[in-house]
PDB file of N, CA and C in Angstrom:
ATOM      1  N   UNK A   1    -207.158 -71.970   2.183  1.00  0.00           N
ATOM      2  CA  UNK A   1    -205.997 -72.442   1.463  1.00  0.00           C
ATOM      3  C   UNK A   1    -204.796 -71.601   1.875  1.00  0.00           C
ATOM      4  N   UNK A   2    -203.548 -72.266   2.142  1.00  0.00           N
ATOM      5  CA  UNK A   2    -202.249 -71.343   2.467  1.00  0.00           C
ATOM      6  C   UNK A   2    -202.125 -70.553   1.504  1.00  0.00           C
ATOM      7  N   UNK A   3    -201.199 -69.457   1.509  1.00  0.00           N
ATOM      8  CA  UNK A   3    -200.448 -68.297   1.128  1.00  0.00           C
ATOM      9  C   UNK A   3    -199.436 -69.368   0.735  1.00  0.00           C
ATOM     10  N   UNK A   4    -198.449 -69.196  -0.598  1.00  0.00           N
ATOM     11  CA  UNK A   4    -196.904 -69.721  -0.864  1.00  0.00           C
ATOM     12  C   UNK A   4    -196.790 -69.426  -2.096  1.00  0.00           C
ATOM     13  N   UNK A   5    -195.326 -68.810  -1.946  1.00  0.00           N
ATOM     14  CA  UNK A   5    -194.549 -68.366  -2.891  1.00  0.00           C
ATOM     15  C   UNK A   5    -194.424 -69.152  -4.520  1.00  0.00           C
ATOM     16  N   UNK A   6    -193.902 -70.015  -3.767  1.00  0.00           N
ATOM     17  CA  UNK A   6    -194.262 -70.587  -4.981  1.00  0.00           C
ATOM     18  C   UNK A   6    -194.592 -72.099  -5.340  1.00  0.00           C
ATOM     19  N   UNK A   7    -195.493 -72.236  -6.157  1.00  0.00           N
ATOM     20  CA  UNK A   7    -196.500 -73.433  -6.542  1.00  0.00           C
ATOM     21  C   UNK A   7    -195.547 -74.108  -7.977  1.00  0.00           C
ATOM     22  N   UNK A   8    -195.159 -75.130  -7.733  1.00  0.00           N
ATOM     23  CA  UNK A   8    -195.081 -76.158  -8.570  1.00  0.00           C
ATOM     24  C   UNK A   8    -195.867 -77.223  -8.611  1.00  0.00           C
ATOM     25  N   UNK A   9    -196.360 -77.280 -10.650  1.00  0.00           N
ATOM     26  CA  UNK A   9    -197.268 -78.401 -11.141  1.00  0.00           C
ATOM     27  C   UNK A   9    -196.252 -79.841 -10.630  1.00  0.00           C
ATOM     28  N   UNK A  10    -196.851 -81.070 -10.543  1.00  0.00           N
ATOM     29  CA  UNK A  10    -196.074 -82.211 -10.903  1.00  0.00           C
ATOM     30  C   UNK A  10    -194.977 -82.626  -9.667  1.00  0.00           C
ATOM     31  N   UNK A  11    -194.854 -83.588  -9.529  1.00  0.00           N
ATOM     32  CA  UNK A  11    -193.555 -84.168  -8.805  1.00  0.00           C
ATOM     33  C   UNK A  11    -192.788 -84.830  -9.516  1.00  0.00           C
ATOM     34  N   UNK A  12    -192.324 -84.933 -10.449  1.00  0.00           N
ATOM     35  CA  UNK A  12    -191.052 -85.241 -11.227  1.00  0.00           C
ATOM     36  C   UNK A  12    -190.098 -84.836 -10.821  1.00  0.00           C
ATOM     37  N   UNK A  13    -188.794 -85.735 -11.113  1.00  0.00           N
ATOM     38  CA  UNK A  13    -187.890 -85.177 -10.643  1.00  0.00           C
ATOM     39  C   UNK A  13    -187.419 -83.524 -11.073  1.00  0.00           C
ATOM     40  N   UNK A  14    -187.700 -82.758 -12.211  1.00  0.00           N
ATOM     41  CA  UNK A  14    -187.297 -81.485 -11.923  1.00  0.00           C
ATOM     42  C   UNK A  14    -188.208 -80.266 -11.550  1.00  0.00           C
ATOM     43  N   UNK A  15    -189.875 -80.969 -11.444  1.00  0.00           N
ATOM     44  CA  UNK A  15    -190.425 -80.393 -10.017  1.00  0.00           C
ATOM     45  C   UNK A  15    -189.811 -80.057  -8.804  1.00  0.00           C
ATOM     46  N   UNK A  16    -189.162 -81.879  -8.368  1.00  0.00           N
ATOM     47  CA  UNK A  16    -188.993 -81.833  -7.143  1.00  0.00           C
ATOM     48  C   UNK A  16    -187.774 -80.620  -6.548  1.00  0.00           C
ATOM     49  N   UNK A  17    -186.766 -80.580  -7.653  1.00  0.00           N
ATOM     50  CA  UNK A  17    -185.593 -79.980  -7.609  1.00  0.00           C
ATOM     51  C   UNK A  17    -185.896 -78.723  -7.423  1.00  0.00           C
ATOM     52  N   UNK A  18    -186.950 -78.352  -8.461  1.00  0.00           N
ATOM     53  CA  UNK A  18    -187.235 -76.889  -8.417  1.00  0.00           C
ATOM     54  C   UNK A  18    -187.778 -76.340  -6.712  1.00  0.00           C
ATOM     55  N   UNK A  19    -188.274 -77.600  -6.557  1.00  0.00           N
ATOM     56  CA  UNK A  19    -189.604 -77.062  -5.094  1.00  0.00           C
ATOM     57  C   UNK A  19    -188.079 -77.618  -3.565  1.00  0.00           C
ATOM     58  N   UNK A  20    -187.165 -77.867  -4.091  1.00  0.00           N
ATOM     59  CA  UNK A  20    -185.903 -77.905  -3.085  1.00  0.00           C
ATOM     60  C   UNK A  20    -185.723 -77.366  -2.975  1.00  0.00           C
ATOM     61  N   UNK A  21    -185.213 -76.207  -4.226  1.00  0.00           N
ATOM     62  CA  UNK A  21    -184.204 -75.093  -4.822  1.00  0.00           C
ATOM     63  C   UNK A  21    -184.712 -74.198  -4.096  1.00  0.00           C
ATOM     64  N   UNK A  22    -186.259 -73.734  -4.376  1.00  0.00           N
ATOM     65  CA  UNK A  22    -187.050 -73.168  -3.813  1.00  0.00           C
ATOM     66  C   UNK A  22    -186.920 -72.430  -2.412  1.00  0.00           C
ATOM     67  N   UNK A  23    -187.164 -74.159  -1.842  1.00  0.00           N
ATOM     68  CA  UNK A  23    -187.463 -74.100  -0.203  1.00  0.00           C
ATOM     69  C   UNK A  23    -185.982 -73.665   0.388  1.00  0.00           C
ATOM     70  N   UNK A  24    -185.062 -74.073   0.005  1.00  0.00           N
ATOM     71  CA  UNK A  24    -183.619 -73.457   0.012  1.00  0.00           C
ATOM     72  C   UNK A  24    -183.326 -72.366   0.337  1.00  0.00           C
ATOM     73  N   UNK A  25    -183.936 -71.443  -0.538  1.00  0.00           N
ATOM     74  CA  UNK A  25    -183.827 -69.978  -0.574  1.00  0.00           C
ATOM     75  C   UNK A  25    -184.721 -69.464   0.053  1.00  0.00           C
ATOM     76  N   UNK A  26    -185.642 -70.143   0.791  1.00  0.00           N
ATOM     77  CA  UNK A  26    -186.580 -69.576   2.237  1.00  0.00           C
ATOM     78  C   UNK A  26    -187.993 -69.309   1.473  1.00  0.00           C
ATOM     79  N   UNK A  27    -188.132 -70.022  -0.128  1.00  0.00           N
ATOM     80  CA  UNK A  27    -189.795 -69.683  -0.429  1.00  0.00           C
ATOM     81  C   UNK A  27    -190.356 -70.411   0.341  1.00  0.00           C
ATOM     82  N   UNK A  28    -191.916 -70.147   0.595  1.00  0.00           N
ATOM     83  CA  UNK A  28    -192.679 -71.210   0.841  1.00  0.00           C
ATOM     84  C   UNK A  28    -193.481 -72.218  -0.450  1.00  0.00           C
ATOM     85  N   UNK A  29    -193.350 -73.643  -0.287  1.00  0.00           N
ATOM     86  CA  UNK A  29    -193.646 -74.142  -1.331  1.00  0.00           C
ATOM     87  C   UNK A  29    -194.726 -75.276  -0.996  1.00  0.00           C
ATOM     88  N   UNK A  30    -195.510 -75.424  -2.005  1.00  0.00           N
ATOM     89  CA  UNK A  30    -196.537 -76.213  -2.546  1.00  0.00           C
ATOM     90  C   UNK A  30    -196.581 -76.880  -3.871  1.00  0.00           C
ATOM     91  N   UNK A  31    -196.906 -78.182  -3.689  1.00  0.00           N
ATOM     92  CA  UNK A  31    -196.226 -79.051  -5.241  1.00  0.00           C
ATOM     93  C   UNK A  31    -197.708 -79.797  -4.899  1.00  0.00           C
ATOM     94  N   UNK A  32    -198.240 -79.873  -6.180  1.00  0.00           N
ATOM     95  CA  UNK A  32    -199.415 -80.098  -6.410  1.00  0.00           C
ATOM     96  C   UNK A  32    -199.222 -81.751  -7.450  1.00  0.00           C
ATOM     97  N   UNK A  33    -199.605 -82.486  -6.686  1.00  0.00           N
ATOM     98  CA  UNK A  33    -199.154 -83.906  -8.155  1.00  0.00           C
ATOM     99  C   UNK A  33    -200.628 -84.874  -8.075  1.00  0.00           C
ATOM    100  N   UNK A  34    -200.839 -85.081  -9.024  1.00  0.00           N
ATOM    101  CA  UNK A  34    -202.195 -85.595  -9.565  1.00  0.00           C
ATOM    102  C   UNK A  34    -201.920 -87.440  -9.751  1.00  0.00           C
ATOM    103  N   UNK A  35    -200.996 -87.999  -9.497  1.00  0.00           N
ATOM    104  CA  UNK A  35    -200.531 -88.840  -9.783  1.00  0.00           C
ATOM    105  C   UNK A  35    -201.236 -89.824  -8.577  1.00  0.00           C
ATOM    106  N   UNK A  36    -201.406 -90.735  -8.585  1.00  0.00           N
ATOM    107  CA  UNK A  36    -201.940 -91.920  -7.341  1.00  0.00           C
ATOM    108  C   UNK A  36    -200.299 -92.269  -6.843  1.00  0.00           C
ATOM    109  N   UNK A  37    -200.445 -92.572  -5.521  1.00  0.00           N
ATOM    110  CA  UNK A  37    -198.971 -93.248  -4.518  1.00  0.00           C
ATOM    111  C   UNK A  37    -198.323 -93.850  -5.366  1.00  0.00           C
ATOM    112  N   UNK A  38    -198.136 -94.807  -6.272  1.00  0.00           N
ATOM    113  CA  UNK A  38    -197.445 -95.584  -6.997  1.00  0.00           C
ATOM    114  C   UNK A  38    -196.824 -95.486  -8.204  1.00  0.00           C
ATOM    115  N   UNK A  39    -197.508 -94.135  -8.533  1.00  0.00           N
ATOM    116  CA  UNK A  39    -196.845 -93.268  -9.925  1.00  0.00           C
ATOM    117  C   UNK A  39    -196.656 -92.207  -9.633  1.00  0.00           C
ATOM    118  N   UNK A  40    -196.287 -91.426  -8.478  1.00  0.00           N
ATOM    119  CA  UNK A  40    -195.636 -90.013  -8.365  1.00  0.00           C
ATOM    120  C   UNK A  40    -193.967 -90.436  -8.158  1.00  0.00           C
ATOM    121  N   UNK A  41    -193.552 -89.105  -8.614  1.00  0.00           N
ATOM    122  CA  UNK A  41    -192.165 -88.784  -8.955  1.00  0.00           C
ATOM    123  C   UNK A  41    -191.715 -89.229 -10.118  1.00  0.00           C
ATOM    124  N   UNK A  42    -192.821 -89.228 -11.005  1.00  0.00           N
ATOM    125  CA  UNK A  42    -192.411 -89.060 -12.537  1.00  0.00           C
ATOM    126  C   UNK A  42    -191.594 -90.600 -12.684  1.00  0.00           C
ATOM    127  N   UNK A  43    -190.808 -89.907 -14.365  1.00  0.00           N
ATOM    128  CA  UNK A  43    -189.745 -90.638 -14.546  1.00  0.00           C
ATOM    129  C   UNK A  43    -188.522 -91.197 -13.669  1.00  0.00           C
ATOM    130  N   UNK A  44    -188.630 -90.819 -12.283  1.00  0.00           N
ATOM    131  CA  UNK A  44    -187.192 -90.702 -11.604  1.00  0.00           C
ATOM    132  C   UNK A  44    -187.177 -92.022 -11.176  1.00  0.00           C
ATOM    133  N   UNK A  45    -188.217 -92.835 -11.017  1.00  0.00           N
ATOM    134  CA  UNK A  45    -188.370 -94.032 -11.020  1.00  0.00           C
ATOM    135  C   UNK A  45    -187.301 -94.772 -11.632  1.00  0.00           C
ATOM    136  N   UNK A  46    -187.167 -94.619 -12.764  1.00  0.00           N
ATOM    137  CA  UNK A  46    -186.601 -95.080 -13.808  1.00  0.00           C
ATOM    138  C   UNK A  46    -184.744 -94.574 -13.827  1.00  0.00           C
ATOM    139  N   UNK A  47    -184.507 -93.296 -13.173  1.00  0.00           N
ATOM    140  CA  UNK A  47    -183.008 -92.552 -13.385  1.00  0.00           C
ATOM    141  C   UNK A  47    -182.545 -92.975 -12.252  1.00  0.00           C
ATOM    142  N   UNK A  48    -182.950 -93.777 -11.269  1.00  0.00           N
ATOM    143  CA  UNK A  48    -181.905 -94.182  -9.948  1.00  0.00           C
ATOM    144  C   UNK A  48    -181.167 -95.223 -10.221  1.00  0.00           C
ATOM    145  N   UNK A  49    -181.632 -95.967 -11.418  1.00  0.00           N
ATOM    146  CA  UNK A  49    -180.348 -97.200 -11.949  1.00  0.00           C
ATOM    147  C   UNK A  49    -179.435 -96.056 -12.989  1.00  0.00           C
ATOM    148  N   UNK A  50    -178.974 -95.520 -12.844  1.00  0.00           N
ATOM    149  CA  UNK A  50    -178.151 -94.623 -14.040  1.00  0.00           C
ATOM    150  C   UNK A  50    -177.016 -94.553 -13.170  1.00  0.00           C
ATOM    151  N   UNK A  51    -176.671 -94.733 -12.164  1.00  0.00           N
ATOM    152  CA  UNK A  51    -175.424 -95.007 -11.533  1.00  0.00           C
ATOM    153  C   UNK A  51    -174.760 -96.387 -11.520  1.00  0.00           C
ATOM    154  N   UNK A  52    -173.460 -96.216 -11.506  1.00  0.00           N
ATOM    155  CA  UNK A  52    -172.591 -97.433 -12.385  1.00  0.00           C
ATOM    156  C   UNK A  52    -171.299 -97.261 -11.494  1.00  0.00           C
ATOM    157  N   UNK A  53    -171.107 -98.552 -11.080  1.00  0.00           N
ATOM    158  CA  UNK A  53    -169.480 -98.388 -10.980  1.00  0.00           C
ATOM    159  C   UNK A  53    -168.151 -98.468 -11.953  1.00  0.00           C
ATOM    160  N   UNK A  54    -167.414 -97.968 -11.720  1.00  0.00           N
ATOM    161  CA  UNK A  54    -166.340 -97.581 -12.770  1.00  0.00           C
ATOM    162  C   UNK A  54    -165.129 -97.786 -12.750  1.00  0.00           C
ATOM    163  N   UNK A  55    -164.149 -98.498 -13.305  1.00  0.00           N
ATOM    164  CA  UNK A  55    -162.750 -98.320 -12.037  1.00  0.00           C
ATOM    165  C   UNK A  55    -161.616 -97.531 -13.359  1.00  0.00           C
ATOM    166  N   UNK A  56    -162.008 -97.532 -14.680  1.00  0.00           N
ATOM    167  CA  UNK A  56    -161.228 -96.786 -15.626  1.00  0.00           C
ATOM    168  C   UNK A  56    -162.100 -95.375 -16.153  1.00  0.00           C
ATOM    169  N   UNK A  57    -161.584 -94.119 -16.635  1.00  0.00           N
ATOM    170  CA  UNK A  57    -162.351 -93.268 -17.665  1.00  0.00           C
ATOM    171  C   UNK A  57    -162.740 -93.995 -18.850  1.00  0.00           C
ATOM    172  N   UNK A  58    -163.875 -93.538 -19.280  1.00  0.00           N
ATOM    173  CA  UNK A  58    -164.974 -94.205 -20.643  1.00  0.00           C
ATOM    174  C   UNK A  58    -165.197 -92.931 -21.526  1.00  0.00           C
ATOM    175  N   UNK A  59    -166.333 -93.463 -22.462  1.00  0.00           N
ATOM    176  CA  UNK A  59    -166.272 -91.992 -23.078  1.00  0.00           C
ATOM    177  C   UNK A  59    -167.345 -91.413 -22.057  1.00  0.00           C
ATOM    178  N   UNK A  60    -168.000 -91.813 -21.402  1.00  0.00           N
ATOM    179  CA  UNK A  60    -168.836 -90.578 -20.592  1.00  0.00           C
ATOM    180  C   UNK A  60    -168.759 -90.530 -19.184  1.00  0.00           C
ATOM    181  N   UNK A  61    -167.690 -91.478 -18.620  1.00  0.00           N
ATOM    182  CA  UNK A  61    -167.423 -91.272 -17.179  1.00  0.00           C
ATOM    183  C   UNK A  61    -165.993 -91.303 -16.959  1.00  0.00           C
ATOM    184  N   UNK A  62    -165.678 -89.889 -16.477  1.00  0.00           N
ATOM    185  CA  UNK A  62    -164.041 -89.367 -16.583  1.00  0.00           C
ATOM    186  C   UNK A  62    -163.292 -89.531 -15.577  1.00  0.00           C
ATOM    187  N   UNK A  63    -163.587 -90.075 -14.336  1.00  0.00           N
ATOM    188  CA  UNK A  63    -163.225 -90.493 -13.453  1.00  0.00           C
ATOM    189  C   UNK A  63    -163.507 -91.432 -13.068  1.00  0.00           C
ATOM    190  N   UNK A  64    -162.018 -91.914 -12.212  1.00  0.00           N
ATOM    191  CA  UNK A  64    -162.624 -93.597 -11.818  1.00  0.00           C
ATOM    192  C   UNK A  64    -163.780 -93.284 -10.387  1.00  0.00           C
ATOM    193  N   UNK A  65    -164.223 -94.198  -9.918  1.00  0.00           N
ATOM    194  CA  UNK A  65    -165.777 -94.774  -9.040  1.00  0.00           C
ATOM    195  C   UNK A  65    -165.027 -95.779  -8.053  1.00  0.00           C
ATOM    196  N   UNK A  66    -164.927 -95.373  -6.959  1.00  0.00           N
ATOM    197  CA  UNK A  66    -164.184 -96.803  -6.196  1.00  0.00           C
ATOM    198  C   UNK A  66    -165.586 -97.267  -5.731  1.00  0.00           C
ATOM    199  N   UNK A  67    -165.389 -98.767  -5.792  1.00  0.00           N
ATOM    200  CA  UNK A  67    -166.362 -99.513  -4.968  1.00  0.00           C
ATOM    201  C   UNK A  67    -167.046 -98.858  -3.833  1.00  0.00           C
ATOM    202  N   UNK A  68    -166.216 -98.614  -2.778  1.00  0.00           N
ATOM    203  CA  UNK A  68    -166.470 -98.368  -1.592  1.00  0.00           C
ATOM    204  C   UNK A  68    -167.272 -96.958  -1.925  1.00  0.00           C
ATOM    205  N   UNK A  69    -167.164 -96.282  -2.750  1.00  0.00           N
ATOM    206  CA  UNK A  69    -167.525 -94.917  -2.703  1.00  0.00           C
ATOM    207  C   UNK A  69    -169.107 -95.288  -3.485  1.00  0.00           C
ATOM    208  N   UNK A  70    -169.412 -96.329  -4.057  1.00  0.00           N
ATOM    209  CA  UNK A  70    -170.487 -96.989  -4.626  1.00  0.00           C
ATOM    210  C   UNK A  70    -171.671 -96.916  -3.877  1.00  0.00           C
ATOM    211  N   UNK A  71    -170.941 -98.314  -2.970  1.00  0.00           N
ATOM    212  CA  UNK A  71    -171.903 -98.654  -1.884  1.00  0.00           C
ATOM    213  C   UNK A  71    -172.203 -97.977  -0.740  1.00  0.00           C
ATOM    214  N   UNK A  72    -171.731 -96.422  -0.463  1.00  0.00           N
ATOM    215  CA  UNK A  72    -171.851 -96.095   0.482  1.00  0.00           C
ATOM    216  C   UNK A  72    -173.286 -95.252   0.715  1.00  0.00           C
TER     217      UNK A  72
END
């Protein structure tokens, strides 16, 4: 079995972040996920529709969203 710094449970998205953050800063990393192909990465499944286009401030998006900056 490898040597690595550091071991994260799970692939969820703030697994994954953590085991980025990680590898970033030159750890070596291992992410261990118990999940079958079709259900790993957690909830994040679900947080990639949470982006919206916008063209006025709302109460929770304070800047406008140009189209073009949408679809890109």
């Amino acid at each position: 079995m490898p040597t690595v710094d550091v071991l994260v449970a799970g692939g969820g998205n703030a697994a994954l972040c953590a085991a980025l953050s990680a590898s970033e800063q030159g750890a070596t990393v291992m992410v261990l996920e118990s999940a079958p192909p079709e259900f790993r990465g957690g909830n994040s499944r679900h947080t990639r529709n949470l982006r919206c286009m916008h063209d006025s401030p709302t109460q929770f998006l304070h800047d406008s969203y140009p189209e073009e900056e949408y679809f890109a």
